[in-house]
Structures are given as structure tokens and as C-alpha cells.
C-alpha atoms as a PDB file:
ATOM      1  CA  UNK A   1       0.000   0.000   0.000  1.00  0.00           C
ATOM      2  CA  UNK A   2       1.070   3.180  -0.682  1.00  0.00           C
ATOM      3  CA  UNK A   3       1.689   6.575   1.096  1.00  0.00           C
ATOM      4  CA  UNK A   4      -1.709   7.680  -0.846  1.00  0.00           C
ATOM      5  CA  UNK A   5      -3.581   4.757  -0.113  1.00  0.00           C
ATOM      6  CA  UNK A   6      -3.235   5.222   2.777  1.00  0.00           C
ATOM      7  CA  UNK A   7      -4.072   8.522   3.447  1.00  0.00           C
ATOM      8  CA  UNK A   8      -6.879   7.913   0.955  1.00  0.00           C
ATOM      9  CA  UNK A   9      -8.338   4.972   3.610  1.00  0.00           C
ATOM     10  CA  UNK A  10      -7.508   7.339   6.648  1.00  0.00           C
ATOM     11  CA  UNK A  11      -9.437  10.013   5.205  1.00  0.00           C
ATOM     12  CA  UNK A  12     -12.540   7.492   5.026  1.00  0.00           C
ATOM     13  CA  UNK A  13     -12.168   6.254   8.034  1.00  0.00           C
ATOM     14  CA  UNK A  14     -11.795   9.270  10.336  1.00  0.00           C
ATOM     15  CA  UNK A  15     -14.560  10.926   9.633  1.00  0.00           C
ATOM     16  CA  UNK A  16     -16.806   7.569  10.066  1.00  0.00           C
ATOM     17  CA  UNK A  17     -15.511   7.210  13.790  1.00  0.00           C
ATOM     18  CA  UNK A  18     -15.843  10.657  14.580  1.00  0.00           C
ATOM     19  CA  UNK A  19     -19.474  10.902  13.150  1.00  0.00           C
ATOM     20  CA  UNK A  20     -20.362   7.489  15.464  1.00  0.00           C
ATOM     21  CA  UNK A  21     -19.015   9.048  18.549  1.00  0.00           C
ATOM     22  CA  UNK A  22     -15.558   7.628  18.448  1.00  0.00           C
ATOM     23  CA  UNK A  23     -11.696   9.232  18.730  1.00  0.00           C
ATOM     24  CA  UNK A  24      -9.479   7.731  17.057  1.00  0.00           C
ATOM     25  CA  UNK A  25      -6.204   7.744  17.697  1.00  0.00           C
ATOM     26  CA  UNK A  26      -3.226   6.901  15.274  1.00  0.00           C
ATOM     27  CA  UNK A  27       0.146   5.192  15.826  1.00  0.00           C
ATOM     28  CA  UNK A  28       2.678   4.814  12.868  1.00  0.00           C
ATOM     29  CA  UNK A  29       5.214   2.286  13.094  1.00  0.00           C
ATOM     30  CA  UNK A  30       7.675   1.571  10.157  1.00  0.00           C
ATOM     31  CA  UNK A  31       7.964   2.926   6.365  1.00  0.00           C
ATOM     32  CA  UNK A  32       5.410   2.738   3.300  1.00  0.00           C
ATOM     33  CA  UNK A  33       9.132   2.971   1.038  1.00  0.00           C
ATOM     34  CA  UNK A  34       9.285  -0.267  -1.474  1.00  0.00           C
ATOM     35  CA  UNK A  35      12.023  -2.787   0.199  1.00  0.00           C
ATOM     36  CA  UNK A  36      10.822  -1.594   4.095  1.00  0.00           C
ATOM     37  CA  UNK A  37       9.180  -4.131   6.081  1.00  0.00           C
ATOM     38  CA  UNK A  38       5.716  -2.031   5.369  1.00  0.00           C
ATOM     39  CA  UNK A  39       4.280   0.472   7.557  1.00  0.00           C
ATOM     40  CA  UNK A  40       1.951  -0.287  10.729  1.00  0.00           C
ATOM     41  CA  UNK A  41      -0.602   1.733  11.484  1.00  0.00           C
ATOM     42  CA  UNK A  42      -2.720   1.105  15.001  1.00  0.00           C
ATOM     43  CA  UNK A  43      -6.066   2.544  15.115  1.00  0.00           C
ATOM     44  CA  UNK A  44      -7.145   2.738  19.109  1.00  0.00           C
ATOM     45  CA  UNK A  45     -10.551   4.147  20.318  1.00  0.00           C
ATOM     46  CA  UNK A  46     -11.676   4.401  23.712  1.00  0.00           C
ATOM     47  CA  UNK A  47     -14.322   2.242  23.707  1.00  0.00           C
ATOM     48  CA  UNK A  48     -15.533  -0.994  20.887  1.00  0.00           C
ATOM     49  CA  UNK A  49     -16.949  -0.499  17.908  1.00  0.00           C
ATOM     50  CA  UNK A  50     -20.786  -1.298  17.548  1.00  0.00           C
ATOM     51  CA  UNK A  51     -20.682  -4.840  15.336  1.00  0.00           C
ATOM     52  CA  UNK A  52     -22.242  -2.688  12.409  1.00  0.00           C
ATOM     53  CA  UNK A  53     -18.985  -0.237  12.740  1.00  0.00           C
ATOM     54  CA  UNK A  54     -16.450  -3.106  12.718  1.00  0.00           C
ATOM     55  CA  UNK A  55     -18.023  -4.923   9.402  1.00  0.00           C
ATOM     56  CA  UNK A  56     -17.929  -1.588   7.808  1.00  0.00           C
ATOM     57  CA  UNK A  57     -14.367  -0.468   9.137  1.00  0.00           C
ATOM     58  CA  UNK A  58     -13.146  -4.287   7.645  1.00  0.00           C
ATOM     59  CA  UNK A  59     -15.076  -3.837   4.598  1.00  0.00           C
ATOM     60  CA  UNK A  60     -13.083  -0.763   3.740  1.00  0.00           C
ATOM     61  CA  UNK A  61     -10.108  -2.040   5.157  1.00  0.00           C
ATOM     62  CA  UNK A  62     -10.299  -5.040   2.799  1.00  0.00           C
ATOM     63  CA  UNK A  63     -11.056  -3.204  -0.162  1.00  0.00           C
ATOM     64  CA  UNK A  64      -7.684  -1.747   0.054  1.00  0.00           C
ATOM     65  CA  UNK A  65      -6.049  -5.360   0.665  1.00  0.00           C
ATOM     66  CA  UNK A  66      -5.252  -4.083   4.239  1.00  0.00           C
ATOM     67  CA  UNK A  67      -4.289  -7.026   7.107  1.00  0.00           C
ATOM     68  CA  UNK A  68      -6.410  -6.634  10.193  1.00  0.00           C
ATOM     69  CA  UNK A  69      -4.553  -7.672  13.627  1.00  0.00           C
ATOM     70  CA  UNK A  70      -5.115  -7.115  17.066  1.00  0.00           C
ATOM     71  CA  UNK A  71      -8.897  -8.034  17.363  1.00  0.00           C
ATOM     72  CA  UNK A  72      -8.297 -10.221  20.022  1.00  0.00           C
ATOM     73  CA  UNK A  73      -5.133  -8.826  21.121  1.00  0.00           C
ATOM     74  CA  UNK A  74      -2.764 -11.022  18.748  1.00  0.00           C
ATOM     75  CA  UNK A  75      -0.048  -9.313  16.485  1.00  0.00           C
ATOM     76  CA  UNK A  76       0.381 -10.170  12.946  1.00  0.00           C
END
């Protein structure tokens, strides 16, 4: 994924927490620059999402081929 992908999903993302009465908060780990190991992005919120936010949130997170970790605490 690139640097403007991922903005791109960021920018549809934020604004569908905020409008559900979540704050996000991002942390950036690593490099989007071809040969890195990738870039890791953690998306925390002070509370869950509703189950209709999280299929929505994957859905979108999917479309852009995007590896979801941490639902149950794991790392990838």
C-alpha cells in the first residue's frame, strides 16, 4: 500500500468514527518505502466499535487489501 492509499483509507475512516461518537487515535510504526518491512498503522478508540462499525471499518479495510490484527489482542 502506498503513502496515498493510505491517506486515501484514513481520510474514510476518520470521519466515520468521529461521526459514530468515536476518537481515534493513530500510531505509525515503520515505512510505506518499497524494500521496508511495510508500515503499521494502530487505530485505538476508547471504547468498541458497535458490530455494524467493525463490518464496515473491515469492509473498507479489505477493499484496500489491508491485514487486520489485534482483534483479540494477537499481532500479525
Amino acid at each position: 500500500m502506498s503513502y496515498n492509499e493510505l491517506k486515501y483509507l484514513l481520510d474514510e475512516i476518520t470521519p466515520l468514527l468521529l461521526t459514530h461518537g468515536y476518537r481515534p487515535t493513530y500510531y505509525f510504526e515503520g515505512s510505506p518505502v518499497t524494500g521496508s518491512e511495510g508500515l503499521v498503522v494502530e487505530i485505538k478508540i476508547e471504547r468498541p466499535l458497535s458490530q455494524e462499525d467493525l463490518t464496515l471499518v473491515k469492509k473498507l479495510m479489505r477493499v484496500f487489501g489491508v491485514e487486520i490484527c489485534g482483534e483479540t489482542n494477537e499481532r500479525c
